[in-house]
N, C-alpha and C. Protein backbone atom coordinates (compact mmCIF):
# COMPACT_ATOMS: atom_id res chain seq x y z
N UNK A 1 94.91 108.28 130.35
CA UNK A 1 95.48 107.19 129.58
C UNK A 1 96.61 106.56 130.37
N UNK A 2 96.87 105.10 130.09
CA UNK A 2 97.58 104.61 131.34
C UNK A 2 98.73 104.15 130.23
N UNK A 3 100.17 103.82 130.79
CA UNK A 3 101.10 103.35 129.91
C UNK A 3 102.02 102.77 130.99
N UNK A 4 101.98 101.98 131.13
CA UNK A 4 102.99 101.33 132.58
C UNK A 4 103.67 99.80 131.98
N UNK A 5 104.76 99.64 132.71
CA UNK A 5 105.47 98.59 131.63
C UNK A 5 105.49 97.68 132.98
N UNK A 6 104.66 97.43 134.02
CA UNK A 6 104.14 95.96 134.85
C UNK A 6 102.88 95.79 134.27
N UNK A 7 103.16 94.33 134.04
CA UNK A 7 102.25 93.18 133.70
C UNK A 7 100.59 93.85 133.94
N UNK A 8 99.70 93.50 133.57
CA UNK A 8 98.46 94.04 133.91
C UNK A 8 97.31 93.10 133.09
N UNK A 9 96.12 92.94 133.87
CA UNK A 9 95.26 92.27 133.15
C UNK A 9 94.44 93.42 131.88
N UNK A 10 93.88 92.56 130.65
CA UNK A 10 93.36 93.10 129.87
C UNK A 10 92.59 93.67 130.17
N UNK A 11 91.61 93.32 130.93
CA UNK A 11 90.21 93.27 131.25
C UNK A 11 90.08 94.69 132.37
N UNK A 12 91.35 94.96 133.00
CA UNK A 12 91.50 96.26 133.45
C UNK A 12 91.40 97.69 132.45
N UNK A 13 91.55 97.27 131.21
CA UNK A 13 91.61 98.59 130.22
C UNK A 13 90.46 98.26 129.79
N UNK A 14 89.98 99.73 129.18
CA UNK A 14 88.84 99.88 128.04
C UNK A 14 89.34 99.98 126.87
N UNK A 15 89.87 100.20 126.77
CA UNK A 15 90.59 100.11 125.08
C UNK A 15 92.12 99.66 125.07
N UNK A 16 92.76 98.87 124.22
CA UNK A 16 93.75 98.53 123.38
C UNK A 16 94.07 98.17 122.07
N UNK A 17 95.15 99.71 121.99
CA UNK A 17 95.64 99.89 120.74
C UNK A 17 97.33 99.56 120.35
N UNK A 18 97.45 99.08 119.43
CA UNK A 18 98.40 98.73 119.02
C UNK A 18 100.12 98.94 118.56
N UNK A 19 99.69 100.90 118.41
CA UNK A 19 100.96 101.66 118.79
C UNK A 19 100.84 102.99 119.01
N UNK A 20 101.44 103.68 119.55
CA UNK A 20 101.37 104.86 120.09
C UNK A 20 100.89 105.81 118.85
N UNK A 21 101.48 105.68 117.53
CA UNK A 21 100.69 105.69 116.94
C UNK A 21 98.82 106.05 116.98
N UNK A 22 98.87 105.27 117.06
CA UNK A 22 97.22 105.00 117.39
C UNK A 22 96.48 105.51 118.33
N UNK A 23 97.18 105.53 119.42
CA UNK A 23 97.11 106.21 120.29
C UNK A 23 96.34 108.10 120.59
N UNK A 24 97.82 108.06 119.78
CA UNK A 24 97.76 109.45 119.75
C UNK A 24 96.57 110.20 118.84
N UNK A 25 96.46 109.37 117.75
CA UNK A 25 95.31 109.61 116.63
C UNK A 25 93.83 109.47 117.41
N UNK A 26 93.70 108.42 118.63
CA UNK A 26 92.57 108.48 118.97
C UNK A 26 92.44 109.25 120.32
N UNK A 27 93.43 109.85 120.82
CA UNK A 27 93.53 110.53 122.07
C UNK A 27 92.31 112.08 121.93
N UNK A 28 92.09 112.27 120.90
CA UNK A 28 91.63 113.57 120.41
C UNK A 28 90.02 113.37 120.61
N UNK A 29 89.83 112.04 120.28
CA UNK A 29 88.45 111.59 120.99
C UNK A 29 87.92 111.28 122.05
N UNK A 30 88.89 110.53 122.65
CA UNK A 30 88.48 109.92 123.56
C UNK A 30 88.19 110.73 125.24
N UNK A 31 87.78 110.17 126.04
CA UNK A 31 88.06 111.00 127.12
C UNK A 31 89.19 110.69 128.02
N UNK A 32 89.54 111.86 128.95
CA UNK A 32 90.63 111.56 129.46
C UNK A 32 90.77 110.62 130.72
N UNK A 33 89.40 109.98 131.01
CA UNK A 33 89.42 109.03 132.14
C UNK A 33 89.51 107.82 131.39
N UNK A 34 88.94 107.48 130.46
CA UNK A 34 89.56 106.16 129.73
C UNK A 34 90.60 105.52 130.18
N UNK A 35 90.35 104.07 130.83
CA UNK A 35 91.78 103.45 130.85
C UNK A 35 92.47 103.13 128.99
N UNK A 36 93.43 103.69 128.93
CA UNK A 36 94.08 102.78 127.73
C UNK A 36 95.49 102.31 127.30
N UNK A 37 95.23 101.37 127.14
CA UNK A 37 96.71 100.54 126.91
C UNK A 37 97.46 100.34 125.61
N UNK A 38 98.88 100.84 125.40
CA UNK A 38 99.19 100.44 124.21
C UNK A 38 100.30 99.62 124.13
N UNK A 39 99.89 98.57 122.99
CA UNK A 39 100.97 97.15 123.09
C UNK A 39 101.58 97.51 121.74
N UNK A 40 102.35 97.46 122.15
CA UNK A 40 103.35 97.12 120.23
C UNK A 40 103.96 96.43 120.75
N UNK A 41 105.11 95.86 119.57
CA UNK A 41 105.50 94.40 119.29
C UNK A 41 106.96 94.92 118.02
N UNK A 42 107.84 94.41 118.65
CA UNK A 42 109.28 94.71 117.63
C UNK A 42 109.55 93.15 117.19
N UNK A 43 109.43 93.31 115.79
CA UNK A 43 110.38 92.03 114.88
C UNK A 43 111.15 92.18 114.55
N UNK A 44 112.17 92.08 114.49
CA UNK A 44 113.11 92.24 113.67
C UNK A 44 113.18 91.21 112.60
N UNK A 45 113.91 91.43 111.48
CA UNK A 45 113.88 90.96 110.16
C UNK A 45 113.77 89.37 109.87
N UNK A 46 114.48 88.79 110.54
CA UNK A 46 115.18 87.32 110.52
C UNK A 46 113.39 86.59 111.57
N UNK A 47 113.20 87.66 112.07
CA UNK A 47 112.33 86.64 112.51
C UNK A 47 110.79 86.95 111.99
N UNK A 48 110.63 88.01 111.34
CA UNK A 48 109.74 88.42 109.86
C UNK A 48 109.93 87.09 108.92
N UNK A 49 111.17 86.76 108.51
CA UNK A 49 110.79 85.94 107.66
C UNK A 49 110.51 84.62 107.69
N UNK A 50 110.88 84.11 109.30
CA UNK A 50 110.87 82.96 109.70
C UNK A 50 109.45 82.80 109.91
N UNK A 51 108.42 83.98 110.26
CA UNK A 51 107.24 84.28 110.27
C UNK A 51 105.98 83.64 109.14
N UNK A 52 107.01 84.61 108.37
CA UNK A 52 106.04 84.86 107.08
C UNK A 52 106.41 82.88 106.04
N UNK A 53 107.53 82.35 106.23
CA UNK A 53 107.90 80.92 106.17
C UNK A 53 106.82 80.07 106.74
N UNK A 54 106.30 80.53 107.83
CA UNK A 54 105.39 79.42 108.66
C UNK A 54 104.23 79.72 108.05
N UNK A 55 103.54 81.10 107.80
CA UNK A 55 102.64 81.04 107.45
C UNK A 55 102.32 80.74 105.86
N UNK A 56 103.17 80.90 105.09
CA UNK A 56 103.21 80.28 103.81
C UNK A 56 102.91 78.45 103.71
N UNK A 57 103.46 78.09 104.82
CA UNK A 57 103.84 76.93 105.08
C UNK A 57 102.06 76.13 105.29
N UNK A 58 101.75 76.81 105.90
CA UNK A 58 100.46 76.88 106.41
C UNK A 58 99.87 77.36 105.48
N UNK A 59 99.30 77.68 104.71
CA UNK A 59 98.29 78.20 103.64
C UNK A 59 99.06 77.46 102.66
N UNK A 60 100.00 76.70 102.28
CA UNK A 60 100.25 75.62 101.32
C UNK A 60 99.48 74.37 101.68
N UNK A 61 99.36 74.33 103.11
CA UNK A 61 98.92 72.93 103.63
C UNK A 61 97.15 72.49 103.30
N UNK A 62 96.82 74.27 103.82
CA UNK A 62 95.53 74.43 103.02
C UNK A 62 94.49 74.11 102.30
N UNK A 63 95.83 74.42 101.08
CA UNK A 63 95.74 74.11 99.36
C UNK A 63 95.49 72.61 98.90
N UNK A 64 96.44 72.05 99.70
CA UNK A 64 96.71 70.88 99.20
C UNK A 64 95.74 69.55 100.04
C-alpha cells in the first residue's frame, strides 16, 4: 500500500479510498502488492457552511 504526500497521477493506483479509515477496513482483503492511495480532505466549519449555502443555493435554482 502506497501513502506518499508528492503529487502522483491517479491512474498510477488501483484503488482510491477516501480515509485511512477505509483503508484500514479494506487492508484485510486486499493484497499486499496493490497500489493504494488514500485522499481525505479537512473542512473546517465556516467553510462547511459556505458549502452546504451553495449547494442549497443550487437545488433552489432547480426548483424554481
Amino acid at each position: 500500500m502506497v501513502q506518499n504526500s508528492k503529487a502522483k497521477a491517479l491512474n498510477e493506483f488501483e484503488l482510491v479510498v477516501y480515509s485511512s479509515l477505509v483503508e484500514s477496513e479494506l487492508s484485510q482483503y486486499l493484497p499486499e502488492t496493490m497500489k493504494l492511495m488514500t485522499f481525505s480532505i479537512g473542512i473546517d466549519p465556516v467553510n462547511l457552511l459556505v458549502l452546504q449555502a451553495r449547494l442549497a443555493a443550487v437545488e433552489m435554482e432547480k426548483v424554481a
